[in-house]
Protein backbone atom coordinates (compact mmCIF):
# COMPACT_ATOMS: atom_id res chain seq x y z
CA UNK A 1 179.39 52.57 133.12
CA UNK A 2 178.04 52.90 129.55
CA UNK A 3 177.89 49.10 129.19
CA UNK A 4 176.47 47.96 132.27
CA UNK A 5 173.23 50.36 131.33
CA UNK A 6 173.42 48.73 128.42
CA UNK A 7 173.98 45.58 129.40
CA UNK A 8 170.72 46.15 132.15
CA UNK A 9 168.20 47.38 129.29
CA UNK A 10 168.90 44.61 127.03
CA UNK A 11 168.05 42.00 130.24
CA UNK A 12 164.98 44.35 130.85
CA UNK A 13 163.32 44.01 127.72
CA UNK A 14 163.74 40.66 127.21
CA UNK A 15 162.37 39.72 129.99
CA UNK A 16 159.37 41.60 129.12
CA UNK A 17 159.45 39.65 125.83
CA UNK A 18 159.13 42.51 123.31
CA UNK A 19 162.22 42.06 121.86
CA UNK A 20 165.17 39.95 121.72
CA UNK A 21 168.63 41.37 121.52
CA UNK A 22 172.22 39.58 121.80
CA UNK A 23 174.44 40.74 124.89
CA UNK A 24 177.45 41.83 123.12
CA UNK A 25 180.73 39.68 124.77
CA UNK A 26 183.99 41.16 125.95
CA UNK A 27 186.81 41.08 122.84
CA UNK A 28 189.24 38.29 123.11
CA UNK A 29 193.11 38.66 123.52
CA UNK A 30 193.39 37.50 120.19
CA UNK A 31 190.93 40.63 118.31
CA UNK A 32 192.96 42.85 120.48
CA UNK A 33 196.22 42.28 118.58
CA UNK A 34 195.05 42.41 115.56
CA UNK A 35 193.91 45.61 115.91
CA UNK A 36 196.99 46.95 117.85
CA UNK A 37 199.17 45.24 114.64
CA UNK A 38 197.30 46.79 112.08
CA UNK A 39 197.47 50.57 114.11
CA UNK A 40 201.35 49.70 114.22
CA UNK A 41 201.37 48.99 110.54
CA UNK A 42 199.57 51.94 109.70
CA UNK A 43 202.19 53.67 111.59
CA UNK A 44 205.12 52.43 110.05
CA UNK A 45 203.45 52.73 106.72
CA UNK A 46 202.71 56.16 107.14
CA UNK A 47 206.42 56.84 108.81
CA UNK A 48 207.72 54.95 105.65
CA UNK A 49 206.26 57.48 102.74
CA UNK A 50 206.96 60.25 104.77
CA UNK A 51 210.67 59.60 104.42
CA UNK A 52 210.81 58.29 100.89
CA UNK A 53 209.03 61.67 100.33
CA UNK A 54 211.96 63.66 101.31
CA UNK A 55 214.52 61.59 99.57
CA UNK A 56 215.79 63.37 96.22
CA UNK A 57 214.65 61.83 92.93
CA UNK A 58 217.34 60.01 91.49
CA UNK A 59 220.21 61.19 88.81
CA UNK A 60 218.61 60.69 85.45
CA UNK A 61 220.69 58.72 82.91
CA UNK A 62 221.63 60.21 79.38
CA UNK A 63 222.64 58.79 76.27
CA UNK A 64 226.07 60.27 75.99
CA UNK A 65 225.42 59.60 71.75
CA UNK A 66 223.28 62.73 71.66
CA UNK A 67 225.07 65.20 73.55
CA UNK A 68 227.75 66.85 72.15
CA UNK A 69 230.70 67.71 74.42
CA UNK A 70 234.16 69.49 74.18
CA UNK A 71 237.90 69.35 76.00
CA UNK A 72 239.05 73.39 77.24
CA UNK A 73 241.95 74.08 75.33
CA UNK A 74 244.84 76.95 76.24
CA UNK A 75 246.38 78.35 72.85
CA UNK A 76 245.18 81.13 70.28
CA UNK A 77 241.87 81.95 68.71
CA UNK A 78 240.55 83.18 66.25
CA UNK A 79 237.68 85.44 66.73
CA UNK A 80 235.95 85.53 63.78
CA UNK A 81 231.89 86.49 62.78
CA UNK A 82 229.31 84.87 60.18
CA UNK A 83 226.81 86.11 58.28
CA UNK A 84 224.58 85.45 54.36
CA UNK A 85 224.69 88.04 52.28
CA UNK A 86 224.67 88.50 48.34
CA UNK A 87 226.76 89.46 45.89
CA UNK A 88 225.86 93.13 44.85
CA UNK A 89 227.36 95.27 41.80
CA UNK A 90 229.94 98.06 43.04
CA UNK A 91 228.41 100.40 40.14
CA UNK A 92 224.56 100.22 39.67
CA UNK A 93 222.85 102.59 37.17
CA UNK A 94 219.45 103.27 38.25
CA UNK A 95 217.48 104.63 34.78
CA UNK A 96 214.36 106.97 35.10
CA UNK A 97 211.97 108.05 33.00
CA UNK A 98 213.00 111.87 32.06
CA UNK A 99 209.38 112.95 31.77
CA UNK A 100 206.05 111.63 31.31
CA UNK A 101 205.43 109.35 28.53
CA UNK A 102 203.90 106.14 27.24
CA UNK A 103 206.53 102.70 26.13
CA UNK A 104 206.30 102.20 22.39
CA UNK A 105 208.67 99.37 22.05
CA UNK A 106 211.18 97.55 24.32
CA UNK A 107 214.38 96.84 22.39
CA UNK A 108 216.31 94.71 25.12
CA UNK A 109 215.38 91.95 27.48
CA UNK A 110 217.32 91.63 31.20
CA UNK A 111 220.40 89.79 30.90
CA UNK A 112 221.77 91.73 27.77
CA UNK A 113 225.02 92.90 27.50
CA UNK A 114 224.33 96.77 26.62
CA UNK A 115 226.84 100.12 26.45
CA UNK A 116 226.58 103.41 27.36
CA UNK A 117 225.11 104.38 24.29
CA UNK A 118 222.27 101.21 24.18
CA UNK A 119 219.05 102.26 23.49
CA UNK A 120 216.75 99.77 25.67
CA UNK A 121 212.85 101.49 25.10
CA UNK A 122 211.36 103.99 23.19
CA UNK A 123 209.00 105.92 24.84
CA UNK A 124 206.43 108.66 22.61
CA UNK A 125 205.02 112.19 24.01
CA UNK A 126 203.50 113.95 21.19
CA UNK A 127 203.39 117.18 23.55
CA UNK A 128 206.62 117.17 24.46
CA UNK A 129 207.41 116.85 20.51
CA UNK A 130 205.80 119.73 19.51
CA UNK A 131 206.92 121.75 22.34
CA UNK A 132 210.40 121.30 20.74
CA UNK A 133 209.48 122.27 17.51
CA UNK A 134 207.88 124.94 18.79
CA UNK A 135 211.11 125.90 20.93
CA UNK A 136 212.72 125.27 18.11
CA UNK A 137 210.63 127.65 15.92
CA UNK A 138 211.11 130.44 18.44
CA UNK A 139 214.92 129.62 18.23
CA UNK A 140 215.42 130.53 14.41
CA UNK A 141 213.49 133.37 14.57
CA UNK A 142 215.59 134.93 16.89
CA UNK A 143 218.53 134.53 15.65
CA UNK A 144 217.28 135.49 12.48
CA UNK A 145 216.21 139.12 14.19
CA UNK A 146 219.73 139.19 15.52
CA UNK A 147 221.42 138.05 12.18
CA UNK A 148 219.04 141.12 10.49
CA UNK A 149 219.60 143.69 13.79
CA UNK A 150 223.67 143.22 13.42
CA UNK A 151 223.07 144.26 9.70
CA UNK A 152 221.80 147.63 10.04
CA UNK A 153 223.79 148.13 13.84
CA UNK A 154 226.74 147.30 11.04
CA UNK A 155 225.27 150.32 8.33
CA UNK A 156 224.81 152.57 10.83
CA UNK A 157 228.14 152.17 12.08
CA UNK A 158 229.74 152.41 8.72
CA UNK A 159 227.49 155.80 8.01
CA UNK A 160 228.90 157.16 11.25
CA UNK A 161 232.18 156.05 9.67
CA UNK A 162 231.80 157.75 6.39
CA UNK A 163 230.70 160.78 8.32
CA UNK A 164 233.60 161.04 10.26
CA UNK A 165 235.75 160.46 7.63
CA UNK A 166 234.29 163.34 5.58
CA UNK A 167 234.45 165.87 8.37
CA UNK A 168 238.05 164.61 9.00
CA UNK A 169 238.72 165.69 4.98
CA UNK A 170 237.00 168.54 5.72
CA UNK A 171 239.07 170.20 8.73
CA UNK A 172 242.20 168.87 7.19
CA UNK A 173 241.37 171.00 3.85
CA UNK A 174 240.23 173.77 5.70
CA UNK A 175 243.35 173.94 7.82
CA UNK A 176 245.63 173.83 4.48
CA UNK A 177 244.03 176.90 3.37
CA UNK A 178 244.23 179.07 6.60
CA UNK A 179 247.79 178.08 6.51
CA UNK A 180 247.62 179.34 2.74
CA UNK A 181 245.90 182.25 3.41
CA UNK A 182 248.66 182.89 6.06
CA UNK A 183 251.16 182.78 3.92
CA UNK A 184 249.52 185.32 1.27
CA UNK A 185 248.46 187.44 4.18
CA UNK A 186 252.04 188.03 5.14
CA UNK A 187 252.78 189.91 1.41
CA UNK A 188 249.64 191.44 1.57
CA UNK A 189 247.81 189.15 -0.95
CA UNK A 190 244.96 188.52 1.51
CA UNK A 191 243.14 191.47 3.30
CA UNK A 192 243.00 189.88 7.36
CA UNK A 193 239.38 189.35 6.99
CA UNK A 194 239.49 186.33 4.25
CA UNK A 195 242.36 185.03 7.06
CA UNK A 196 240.26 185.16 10.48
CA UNK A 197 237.79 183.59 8.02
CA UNK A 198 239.96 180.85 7.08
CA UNK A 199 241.14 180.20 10.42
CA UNK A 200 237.87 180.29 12.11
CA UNK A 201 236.54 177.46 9.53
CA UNK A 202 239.75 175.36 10.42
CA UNK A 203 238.96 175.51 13.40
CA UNK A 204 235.20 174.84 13.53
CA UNK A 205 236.10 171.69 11.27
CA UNK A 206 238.87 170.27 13.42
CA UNK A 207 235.92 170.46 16.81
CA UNK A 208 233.56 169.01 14.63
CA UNK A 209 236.00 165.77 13.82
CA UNK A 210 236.72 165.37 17.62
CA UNK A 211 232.98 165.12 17.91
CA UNK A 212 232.59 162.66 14.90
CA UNK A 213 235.57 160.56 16.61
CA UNK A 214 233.73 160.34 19.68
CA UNK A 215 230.38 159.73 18.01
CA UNK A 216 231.98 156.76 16.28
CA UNK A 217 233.07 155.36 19.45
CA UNK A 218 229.73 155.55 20.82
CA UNK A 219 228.10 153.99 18.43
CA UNK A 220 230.54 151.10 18.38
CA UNK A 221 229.28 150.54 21.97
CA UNK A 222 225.43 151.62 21.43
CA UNK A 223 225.64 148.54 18.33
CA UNK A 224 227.72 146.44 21.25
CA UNK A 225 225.05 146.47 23.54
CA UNK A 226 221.99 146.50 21.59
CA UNK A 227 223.00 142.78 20.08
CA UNK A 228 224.19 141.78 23.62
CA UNK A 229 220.35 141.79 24.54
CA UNK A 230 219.40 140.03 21.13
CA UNK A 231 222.18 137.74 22.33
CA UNK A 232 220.88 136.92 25.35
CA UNK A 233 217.32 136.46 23.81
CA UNK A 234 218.49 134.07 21.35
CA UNK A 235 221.01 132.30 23.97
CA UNK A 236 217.70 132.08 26.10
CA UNK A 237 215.55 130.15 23.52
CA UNK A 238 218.65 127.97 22.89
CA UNK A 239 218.80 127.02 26.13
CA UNK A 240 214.76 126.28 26.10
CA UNK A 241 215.16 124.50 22.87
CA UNK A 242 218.04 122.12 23.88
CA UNK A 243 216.01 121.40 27.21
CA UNK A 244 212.86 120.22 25.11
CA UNK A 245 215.47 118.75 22.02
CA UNK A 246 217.10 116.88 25.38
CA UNK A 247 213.56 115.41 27.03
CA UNK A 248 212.67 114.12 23.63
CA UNK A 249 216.08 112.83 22.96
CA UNK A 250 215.07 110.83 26.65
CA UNK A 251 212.09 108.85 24.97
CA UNK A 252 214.70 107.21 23.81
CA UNK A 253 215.78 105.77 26.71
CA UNK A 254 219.83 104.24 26.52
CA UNK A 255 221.68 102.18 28.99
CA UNK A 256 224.10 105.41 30.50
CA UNK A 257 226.61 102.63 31.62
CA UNK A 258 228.14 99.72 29.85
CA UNK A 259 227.48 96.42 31.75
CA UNK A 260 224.32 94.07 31.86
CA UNK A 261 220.28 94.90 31.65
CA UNK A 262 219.34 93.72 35.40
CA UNK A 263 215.83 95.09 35.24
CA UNK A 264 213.25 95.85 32.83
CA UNK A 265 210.30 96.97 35.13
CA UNK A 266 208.17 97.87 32.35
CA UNK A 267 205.65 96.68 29.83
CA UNK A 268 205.25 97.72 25.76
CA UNK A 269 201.71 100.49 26.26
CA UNK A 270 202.29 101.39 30.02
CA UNK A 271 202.42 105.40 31.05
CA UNK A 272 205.02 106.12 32.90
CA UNK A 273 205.82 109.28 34.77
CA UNK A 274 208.80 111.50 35.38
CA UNK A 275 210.79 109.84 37.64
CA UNK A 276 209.62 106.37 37.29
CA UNK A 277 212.04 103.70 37.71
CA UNK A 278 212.46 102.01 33.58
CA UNK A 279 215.62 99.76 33.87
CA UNK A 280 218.87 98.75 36.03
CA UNK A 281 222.03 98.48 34.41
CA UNK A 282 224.97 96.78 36.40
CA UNK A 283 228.37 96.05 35.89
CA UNK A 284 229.29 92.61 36.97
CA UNK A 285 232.79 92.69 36.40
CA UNK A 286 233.26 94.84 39.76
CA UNK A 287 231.07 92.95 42.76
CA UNK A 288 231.21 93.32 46.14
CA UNK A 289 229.75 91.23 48.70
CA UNK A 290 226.65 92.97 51.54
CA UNK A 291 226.86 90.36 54.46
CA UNK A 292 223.99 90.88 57.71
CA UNK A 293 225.47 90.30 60.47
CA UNK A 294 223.15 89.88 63.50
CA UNK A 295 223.24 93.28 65.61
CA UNK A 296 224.87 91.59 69.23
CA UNK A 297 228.00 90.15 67.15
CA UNK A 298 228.95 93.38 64.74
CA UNK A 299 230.31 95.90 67.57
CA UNK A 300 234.04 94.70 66.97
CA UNK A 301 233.72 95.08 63.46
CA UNK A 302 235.84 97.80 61.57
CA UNK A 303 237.37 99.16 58.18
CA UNK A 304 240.14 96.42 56.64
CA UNK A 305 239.46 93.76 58.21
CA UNK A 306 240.17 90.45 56.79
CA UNK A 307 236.77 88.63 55.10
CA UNK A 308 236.27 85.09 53.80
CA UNK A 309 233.45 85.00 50.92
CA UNK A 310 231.98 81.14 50.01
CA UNK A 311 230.44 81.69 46.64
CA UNK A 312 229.13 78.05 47.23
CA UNK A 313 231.86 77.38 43.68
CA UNK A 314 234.77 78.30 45.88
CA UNK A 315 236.39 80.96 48.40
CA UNK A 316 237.27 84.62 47.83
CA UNK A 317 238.95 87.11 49.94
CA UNK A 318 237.89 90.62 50.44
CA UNK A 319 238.24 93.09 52.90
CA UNK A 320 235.77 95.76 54.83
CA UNK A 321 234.88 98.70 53.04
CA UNK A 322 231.75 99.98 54.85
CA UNK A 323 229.57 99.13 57.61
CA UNK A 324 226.08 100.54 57.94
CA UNK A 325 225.81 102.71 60.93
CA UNK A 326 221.70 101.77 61.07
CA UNK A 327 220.19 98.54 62.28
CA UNK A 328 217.85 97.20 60.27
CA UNK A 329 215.52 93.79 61.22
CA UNK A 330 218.00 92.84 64.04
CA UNK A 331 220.78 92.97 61.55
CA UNK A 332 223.98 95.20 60.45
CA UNK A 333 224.64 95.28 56.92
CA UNK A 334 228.83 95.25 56.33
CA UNK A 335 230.09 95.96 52.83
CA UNK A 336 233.04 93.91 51.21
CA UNK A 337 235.38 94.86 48.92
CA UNK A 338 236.23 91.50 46.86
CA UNK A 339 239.57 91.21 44.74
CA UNK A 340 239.24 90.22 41.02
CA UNK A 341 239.38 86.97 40.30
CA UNK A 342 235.97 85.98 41.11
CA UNK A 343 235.22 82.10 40.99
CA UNK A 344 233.05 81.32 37.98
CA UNK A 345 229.34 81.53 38.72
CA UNK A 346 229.62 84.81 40.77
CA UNK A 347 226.82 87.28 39.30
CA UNK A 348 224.73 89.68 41.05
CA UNK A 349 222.05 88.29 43.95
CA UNK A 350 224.26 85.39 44.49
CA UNK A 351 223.97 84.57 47.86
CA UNK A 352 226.79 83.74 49.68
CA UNK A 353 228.45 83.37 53.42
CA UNK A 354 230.90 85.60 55.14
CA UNK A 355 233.07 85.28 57.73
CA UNK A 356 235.26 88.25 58.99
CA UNK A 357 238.26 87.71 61.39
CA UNK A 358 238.18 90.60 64.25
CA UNK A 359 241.26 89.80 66.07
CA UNK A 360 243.66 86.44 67.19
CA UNK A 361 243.75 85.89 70.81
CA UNK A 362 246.79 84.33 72.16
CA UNK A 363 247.66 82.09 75.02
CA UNK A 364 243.44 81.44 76.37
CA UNK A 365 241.61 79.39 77.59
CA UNK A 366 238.91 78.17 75.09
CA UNK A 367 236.03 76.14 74.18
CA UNK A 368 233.41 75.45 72.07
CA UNK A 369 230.43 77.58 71.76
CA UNK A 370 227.73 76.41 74.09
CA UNK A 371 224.02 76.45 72.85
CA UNK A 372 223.26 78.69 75.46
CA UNK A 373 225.91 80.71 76.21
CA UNK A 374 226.63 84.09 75.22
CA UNK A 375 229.96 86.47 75.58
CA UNK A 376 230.51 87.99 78.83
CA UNK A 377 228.23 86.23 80.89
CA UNK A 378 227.86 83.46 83.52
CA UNK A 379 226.30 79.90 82.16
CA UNK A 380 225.79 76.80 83.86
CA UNK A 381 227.51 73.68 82.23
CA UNK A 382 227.69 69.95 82.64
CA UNK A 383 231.09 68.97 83.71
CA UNK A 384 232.01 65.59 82.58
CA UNK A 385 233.57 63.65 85.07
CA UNK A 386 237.08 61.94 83.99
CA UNK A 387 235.75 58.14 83.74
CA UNK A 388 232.82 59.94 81.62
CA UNK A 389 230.20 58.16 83.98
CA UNK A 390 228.15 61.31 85.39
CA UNK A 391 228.77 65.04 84.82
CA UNK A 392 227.80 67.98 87.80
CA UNK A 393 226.96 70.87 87.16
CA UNK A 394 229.05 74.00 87.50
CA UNK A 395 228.94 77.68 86.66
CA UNK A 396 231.36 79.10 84.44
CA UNK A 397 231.83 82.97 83.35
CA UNK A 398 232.62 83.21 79.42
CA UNK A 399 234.32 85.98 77.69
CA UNK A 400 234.86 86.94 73.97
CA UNK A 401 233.25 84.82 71.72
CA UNK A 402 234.05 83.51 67.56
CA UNK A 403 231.86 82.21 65.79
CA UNK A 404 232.18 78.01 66.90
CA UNK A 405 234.63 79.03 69.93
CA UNK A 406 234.23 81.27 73.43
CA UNK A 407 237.08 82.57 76.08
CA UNK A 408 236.51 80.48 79.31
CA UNK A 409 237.47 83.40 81.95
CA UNK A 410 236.48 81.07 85.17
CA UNK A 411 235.54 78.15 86.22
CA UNK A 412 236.99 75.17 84.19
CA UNK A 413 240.40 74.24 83.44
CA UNK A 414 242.66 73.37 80.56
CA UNK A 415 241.18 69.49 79.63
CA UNK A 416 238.06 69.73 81.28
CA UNK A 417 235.47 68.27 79.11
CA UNK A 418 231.78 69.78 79.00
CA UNK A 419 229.01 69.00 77.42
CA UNK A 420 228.04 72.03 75.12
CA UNK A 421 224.28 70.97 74.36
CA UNK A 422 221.05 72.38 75.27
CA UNK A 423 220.43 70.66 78.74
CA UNK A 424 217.61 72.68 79.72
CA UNK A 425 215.56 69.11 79.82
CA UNK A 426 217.81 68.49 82.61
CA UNK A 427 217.36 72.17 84.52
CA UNK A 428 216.16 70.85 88.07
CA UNK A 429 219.47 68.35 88.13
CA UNK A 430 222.60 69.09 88.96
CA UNK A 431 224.12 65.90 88.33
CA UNK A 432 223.37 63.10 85.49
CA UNK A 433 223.99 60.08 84.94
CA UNK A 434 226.19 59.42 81.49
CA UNK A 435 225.43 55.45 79.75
């Protein structure tokens, strides 16, 4: 209906003249398929990407060159652990400044062989000098008051002595003559009143030498105690004067140990205070080995168990001694007793690798240590195929782990080859191509 008022307007106006238009024609057969083709290849076209889109990309192909791969094997293993460490002395000698002071002269350099009795510094504290000779002072005096006090304690005594000894002469003569008087009284030689008197003297000398006696013992401990206090002042500046004799004896500052100067922390003119840190003295004939071993691998690790040391000059054995119960940067430091015979080369701060054997596992299944995987949990793993064409993969659940080798608890089988690199290129495959 459309085109026949077309069709009329068009005849309209140019009759009329005004304008000249062309009456459109009816298609041909021949426009009409072309069009009905190209709607059919549209379709097809459109039918055709649709599928391809749902069609899953290709296996990708890897260069089997740059993987690295491993068989499962069934036997024993050796669980073992690896860590660096260094080589520490077993007996360090840490040497601090007794008191305050200022370094006068350094007398040894690190790396000297000292003894015990090695000075290393001189240090100067012209307080602390005269303090001593002050204490000292204070010292002699004392025992010069004691030396003077035991003297006249010592005259007294001997007085009391004398004394005694008189009054002892005394009752003993007075007792002969009452006994003489006795006699004569009996033939009527003495009238009784020259004898009462003769006894009552005896007897007034022989109370008085009891009292003497125990006068004299009195005095023995009155002298006693009185130097026991000038004793114990005298024993009291002693003890001040070998305290300041001992700090200034310290200025002169000796190794305490025999082995080798480590450290020398300190310059000729520097003040130092108490305490301060002046030198480290180490015996290198005795060196053990402190190995950090990362926190998630050291739980199995105990007293006397078997260590390898690689000195980078050769291989020592040693054994567990300690293990640190703190964690300290992710790390567990392990102490390790070492025999001996150290190779040559070993000195303090070497640094050097440890491995320590936890246990042998017989009769497993193992393999080798997977990039990714970690003891006691589930990883996903290329399995190689047996021509070594393609590899799927597969999940398998690990178990105890050494250091290069883990327990396979499920999911392969003794021979079955993995490949143990990081294939997390390859996450959104499950199956590759091998060339």
């Amino acid at each position: 209906m459309p085109s026949q008022i077309i069709h009329g307007m068009a005849l309209a106006l140019s009759r009329t003249g005004d304008i000249s238009l062309d009456i459109p024609r009816k298609p041909t057969n021949k426009k009409a398929k072309r069009i009905i083709f190209a709607a059919a290849g549209a379709v097809v076209l459109l039918g055709i990407t649709l599928g391809l889109s749902r069609i899953k990309p290709a296996a990708p192909s890897v260069d089997r060159a740059n993987l690295w791969t491993d068989s499962v094997k069934r036997g024993p293993m050796l669980r073992q652990v690896r860590g660096t460490g260094t080589l520490v002395p077993e007996t360090v000698q840490w040497i601090s400044a007794g008191t305050q002071g200022r370094v006068t002269k350094i007398l040894m350099l690190p790396g000297t062989v000292v003894k015990a009795d090695t000075v290393l510094m001189e240090l100067s504290n012209p307080e602390l000098e005269l303090a001593a000779r002050d204490a000292e002072l204070q010292l002699k005096a004392s025992e010069a008051e004691l030396a003077n006090q035991r003297v006249q304690l010592e005259s007294q005594r001997m007085t009391q002595e004398a004394a005694t000894a008189q009054v002892k002469a005394d009752a003993l003569e007075a007792k002969l003559r009452a006994e003489a008087d006795e006699s004569l009284a009996k033939d009527g030689l003495v009238p009784d009143i020259n004898l009462k008197v003769s006894h009552a003297k005896a007897e007034e000398l022989a109370t008085r030498y009891q009292i003497e006696q125990k006068r004299l013992e009195i005095s023995s401990d009155a002298v006693k105690a009185q130097l026991d206090v000038q004793n114990a002042k005298v024993a009291q500046l002693r003890a001040l004067y070998e305290l300041k004799q001992s700090q200034v004896d310290a200025l002169k500052v000796t190794a305490g140990t025999p082995g080798v100067l480590q450290q020398l922390p300190v310059e000729v003119g520097q003040s130092v205070a108490a305490g301060v840190i002046l030198a480290k003295v180490a015996d290198p004939s005795h060196l053990k080995a402190q190995l950090k071993i990362a926190e998630t691998q050291a739980k199995d690790i105990q007293n006397g168990q078997q260590v390898s040391i690689d000195t980078r000059n050769g291989v020592v054995d040693g054994k567990v001694m300690r293990i640190d119960p703190a964690v300290q940067n992710g790390t567990v430091t392990v102490d390790v007793s070492l025999g001996a015979n150290l190779p040559k080369g070993a000195r303090p701060d070497l640094t050097v690798d440890g491995t320590i054997e936890l246990e042998r596992l017989d009769n497993i299944l193992y393999v080798g240590r997977p990039a990714i995987g970690q003891d006691y949990s589930k990883c996903s793993l290329f399995k190689v195929a047996k021509d070594g064409s393609e590899a799927d993969r597969i999940t398998v659940q690990l178990g105890r782990s050494s250091v290069s080798t883990i327990e396979v608890v499920q999911g392969l089988n003794e021979g079955d080859q993995v490949i143990l690199s990081d294939m997390s290129n390859w996450d959104s495959y499950d199956h590759i191509r091998l060339r």
